[in-house]
PDB file of N, CA and C in Angstrom:
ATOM      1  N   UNK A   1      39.374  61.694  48.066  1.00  0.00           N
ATOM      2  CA  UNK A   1      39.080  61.706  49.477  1.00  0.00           C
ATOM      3  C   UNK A   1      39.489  60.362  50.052  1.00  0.00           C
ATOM      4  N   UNK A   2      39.755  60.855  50.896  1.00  0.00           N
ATOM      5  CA  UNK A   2      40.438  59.254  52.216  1.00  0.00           C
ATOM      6  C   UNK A   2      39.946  59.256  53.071  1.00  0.00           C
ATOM      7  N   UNK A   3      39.480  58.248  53.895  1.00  0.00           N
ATOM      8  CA  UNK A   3      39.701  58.773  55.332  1.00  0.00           C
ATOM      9  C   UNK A   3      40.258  57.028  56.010  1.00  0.00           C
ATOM     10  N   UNK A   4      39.365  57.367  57.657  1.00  0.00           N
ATOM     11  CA  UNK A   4      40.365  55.948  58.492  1.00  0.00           C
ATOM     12  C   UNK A   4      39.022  55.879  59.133  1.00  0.00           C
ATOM     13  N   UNK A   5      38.890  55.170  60.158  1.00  0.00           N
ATOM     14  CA  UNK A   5      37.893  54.902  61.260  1.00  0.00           C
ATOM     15  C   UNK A   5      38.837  53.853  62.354  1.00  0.00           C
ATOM     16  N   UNK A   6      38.379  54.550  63.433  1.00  0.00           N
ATOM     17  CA  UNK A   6      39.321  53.963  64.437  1.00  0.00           C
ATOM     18  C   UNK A   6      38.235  53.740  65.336  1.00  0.00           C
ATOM     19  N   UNK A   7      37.887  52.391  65.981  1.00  0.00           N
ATOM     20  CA  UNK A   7      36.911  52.393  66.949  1.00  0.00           C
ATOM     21  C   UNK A   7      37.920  52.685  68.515  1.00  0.00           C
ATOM     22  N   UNK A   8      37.125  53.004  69.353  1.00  0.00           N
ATOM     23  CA  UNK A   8      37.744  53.363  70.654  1.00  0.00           C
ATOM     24  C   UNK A   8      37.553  52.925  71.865  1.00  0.00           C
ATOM     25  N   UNK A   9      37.826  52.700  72.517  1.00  0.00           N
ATOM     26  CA  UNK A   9      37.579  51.980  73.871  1.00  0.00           C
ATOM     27  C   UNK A   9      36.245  52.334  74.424  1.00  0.00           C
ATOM     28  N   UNK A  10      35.662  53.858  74.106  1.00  0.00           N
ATOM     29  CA  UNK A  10      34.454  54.331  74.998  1.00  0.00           C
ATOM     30  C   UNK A  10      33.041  54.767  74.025  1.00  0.00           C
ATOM     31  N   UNK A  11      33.179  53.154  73.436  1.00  0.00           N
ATOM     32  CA  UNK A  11      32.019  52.899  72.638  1.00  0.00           C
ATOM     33  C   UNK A  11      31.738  53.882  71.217  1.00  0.00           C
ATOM     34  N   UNK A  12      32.761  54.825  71.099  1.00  0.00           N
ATOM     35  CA  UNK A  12      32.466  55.688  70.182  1.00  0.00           C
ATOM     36  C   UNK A  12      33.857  55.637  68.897  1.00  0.00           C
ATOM     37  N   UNK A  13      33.584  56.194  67.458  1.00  0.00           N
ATOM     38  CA  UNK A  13      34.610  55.776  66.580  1.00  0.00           C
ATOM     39  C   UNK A  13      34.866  57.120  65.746  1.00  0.00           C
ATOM     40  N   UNK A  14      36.138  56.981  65.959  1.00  0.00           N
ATOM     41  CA  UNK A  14      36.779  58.400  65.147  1.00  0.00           C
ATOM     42  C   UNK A  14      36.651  58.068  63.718  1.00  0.00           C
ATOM     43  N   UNK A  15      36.315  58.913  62.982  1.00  0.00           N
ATOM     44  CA  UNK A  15      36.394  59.198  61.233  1.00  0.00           C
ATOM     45  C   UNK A  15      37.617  60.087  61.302  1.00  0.00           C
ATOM     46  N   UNK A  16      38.288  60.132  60.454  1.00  0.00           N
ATOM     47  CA  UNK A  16      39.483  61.169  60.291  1.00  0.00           C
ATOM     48  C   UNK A  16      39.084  60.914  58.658  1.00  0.00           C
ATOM     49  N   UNK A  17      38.930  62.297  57.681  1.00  0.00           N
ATOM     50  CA  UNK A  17      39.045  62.606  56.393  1.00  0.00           C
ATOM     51  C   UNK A  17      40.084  63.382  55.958  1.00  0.00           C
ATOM     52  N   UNK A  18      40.787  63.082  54.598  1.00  0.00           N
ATOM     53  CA  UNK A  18      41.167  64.523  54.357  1.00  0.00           C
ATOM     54  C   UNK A  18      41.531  64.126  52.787  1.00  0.00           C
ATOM     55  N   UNK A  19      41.862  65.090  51.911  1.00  0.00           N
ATOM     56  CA  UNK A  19      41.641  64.699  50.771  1.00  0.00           C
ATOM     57  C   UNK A  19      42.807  65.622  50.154  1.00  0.00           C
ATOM     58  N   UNK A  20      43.778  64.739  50.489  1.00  0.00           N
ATOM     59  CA  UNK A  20      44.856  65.218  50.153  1.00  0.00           C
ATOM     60  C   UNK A  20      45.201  64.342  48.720  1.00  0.00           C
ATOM     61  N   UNK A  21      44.577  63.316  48.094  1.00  0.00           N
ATOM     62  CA  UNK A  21      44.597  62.919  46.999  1.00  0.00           C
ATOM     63  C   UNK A  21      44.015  63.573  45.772  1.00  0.00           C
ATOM     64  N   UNK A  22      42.852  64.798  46.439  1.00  0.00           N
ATOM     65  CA  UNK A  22      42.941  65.715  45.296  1.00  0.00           C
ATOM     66  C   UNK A  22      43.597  67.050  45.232  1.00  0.00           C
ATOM     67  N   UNK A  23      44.680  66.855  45.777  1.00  0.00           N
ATOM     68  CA  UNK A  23      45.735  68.552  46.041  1.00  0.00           C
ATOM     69  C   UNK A  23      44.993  69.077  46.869  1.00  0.00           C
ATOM     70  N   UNK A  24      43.802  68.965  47.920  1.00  0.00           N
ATOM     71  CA  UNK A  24      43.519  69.995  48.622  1.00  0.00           C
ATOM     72  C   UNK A  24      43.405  69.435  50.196  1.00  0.00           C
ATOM     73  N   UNK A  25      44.444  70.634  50.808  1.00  0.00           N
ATOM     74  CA  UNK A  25      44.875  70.936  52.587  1.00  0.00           C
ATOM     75  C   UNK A  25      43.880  70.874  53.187  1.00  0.00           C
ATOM     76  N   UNK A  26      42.344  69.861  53.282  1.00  0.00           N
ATOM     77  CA  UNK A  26      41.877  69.761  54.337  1.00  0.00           C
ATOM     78  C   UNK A  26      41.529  68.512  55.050  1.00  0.00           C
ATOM     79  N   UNK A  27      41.565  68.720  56.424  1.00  0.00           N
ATOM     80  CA  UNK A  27      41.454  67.235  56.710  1.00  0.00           C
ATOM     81  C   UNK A  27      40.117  67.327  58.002  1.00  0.00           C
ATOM     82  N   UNK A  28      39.265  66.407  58.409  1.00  0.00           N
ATOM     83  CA  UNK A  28      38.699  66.539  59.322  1.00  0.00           C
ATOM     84  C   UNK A  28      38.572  65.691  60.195  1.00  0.00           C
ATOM     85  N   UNK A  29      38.012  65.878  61.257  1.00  0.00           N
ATOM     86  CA  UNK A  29      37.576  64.634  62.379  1.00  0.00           C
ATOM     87  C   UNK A  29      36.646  64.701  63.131  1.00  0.00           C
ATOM     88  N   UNK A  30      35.951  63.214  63.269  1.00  0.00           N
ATOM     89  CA  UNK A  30      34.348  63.447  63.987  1.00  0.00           C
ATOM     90  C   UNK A  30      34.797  62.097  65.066  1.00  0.00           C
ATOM     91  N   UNK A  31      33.986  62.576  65.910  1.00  0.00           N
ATOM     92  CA  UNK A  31      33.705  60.907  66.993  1.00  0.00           C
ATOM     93  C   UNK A  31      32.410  60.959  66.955  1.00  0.00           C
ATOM     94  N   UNK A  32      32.018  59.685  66.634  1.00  0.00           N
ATOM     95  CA  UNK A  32      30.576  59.216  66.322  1.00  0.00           C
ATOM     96  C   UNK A  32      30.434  58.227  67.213  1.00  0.00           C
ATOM     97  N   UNK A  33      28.722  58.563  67.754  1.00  0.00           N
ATOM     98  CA  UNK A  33      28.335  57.087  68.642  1.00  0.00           C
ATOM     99  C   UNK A  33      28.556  55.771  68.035  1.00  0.00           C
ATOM    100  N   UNK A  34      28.967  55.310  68.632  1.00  0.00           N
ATOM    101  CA  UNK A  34      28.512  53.783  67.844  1.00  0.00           C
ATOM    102  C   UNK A  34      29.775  53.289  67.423  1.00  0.00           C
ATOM    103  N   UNK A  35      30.124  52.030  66.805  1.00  0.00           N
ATOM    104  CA  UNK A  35      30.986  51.386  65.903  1.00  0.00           C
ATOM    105  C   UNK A  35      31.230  51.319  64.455  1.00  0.00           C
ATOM    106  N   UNK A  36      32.144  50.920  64.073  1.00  0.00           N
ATOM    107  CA  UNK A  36      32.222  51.038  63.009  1.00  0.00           C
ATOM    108  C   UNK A  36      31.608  51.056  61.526  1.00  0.00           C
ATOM    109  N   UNK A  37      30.470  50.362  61.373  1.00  0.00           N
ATOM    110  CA  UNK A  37      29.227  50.367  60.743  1.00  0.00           C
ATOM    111  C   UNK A  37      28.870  51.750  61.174  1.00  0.00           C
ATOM    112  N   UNK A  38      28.610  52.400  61.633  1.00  0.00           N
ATOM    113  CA  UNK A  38      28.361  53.737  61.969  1.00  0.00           C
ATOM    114  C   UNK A  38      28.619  54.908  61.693  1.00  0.00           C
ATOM    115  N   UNK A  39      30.116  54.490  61.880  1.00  0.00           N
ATOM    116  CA  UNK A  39      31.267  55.764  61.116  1.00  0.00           C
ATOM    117  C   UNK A  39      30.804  55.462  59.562  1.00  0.00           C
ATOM    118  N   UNK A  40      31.143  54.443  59.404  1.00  0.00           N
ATOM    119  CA  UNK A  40      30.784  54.223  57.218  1.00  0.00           C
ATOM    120  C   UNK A  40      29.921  54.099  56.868  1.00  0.00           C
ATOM    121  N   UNK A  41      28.686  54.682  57.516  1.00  0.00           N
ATOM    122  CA  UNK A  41      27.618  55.293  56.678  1.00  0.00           C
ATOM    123  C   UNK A  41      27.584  56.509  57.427  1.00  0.00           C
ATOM    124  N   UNK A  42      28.412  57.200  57.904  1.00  0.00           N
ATOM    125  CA  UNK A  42      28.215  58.353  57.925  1.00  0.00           C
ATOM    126  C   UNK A  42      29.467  59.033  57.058  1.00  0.00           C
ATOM    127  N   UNK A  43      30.065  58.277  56.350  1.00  0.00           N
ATOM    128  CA  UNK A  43      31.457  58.844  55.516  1.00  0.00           C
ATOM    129  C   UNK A  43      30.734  60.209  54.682  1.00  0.00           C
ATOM    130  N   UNK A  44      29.653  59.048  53.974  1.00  0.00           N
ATOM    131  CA  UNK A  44      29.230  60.345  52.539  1.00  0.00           C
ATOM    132  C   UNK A  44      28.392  61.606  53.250  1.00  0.00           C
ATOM    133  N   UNK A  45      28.134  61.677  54.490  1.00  0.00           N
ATOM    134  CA  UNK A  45      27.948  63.118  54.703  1.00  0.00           C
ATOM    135  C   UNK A  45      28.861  64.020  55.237  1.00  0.00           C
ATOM    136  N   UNK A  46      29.081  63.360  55.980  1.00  0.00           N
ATOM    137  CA  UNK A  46      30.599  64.266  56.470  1.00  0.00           C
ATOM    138  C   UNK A  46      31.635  64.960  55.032  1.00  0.00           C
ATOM    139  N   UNK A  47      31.785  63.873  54.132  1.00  0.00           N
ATOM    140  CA  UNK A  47      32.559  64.103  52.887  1.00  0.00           C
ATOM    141  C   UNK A  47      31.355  65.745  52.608  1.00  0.00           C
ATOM    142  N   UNK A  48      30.357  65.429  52.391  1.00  0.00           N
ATOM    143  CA  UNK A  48      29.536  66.462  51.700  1.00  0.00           C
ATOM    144  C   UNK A  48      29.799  67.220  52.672  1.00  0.00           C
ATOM    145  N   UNK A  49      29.368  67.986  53.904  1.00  0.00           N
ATOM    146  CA  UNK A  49      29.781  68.660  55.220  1.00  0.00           C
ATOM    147  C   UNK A  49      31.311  69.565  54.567  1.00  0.00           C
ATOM    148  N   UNK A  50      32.725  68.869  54.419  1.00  0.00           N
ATOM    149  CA  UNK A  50      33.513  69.214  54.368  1.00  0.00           C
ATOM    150  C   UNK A  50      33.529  70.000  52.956  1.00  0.00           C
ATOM    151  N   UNK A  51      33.124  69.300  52.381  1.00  0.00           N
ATOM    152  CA  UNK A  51      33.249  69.446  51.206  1.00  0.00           C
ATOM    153  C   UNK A  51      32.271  71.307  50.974  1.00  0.00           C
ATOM    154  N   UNK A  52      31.574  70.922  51.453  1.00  0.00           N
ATOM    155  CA  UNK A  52      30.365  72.815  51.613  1.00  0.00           C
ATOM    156  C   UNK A  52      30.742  73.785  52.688  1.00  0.00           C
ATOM    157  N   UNK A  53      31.231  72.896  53.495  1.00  0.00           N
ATOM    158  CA  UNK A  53      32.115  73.997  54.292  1.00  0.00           C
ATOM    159  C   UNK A  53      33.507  74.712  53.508  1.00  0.00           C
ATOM    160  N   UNK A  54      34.125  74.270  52.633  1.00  0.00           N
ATOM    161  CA  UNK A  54      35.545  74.604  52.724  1.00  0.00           C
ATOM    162  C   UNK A  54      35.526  74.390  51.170  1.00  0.00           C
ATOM    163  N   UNK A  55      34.162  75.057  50.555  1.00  0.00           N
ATOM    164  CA  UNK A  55      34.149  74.729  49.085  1.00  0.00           C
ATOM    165  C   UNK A  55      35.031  75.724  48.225  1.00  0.00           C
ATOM    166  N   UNK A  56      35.393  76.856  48.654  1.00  0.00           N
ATOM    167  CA  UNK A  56      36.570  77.824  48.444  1.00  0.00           C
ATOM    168  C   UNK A  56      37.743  77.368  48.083  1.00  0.00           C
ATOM    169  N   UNK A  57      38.047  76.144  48.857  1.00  0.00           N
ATOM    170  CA  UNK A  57      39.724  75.010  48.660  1.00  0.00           C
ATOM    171  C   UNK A  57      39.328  74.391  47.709  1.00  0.00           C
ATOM    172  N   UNK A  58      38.297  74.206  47.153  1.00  0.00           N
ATOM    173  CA  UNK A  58      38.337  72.842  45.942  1.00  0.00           C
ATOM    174  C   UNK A  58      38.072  73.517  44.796  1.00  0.00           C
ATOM    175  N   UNK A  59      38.678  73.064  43.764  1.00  0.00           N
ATOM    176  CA  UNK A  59      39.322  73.473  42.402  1.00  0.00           C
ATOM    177  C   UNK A  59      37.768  73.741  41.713  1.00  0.00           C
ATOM    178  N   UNK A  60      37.367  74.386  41.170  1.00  0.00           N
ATOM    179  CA  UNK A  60      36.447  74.803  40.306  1.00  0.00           C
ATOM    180  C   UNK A  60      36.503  74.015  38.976  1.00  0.00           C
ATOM    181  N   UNK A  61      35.175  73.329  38.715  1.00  0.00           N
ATOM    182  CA  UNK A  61      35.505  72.436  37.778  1.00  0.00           C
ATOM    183  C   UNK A  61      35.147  73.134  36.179  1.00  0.00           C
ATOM    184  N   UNK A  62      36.264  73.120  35.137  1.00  0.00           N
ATOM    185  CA  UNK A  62      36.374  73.519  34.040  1.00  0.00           C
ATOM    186  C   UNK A  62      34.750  73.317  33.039  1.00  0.00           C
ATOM    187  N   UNK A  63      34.227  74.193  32.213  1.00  0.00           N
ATOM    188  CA  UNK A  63      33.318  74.427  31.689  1.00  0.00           C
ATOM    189  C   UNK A  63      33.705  73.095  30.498  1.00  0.00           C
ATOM    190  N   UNK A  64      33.299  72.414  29.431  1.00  0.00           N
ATOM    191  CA  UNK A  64      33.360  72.104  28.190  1.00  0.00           C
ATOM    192  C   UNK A  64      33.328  73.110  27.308  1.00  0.00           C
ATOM    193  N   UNK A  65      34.966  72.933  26.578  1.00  0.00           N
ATOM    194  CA  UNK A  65      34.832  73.886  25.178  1.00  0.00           C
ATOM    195  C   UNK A  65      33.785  74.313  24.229  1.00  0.00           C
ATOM    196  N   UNK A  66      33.133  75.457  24.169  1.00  0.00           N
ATOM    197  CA  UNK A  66      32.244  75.491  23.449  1.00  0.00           C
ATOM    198  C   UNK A  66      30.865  75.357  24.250  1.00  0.00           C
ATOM    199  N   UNK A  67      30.993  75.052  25.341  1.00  0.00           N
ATOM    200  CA  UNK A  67      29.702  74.826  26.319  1.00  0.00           C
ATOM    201  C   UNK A  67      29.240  76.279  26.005  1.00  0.00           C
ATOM    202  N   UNK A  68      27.801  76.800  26.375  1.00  0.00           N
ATOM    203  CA  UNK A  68      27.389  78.204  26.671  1.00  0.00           C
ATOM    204  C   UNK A  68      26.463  78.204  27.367  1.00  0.00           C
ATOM    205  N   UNK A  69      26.425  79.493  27.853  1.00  0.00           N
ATOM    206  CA  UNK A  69      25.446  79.022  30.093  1.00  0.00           C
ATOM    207  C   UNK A  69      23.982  78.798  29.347  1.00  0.00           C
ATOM    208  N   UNK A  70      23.641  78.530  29.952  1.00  0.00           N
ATOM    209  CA  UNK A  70      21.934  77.906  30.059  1.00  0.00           C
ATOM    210  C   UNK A  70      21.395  76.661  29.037  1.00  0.00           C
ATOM    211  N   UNK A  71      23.275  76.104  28.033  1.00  0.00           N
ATOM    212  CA  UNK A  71      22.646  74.303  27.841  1.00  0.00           C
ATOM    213  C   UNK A  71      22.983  73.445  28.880  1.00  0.00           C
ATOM    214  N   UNK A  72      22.508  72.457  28.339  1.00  0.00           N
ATOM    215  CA  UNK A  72      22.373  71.661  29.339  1.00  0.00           C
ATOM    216  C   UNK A  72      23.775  70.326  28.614  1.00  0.00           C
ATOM    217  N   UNK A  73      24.086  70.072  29.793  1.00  0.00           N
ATOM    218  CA  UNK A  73      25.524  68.781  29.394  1.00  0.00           C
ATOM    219  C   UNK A  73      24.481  67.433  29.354  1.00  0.00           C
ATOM    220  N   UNK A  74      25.304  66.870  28.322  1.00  0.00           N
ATOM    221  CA  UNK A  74      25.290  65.320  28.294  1.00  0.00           C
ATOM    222  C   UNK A  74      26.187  64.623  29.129  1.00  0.00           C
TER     223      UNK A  74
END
């Protein structure tokens, strides 16, 4: 995941995400009150947000060989 933060003339700051560093086509954008301190603590929800919205695009993560459902991983 990537994103930018751009503060703006009318007190408010764009987040732009998209996470094209893990092969997947989505990207998003928020304008948030406030400045920049603002936008970057609001990164890790938005990331989560996108991420549960559009959980269909992201790769399903592989079981461990030999794993079987109901242990538990180290």
């Amino acid at each position: 995941m990537t994103y930018e933060i751009i503060k703006n003339i009318n007190r408010t700051t764009t987040l732009h995400m998209n996470f094209i560093d893990e092969n997947v086509d989505i990207q998003g954008e928020i304008n948030i009150k406030g400045g920049v301190e603002d936008a970057t603590s609001y990164v890790p929800f938005f990331e989560n947000d996108l991420r549960c919205n559009f959980a269909d695009k992201f790769p399903v993560p592989e079981m461990p060989e030999g794993f079987e459902e109901g242990e538990m991983l180290e």
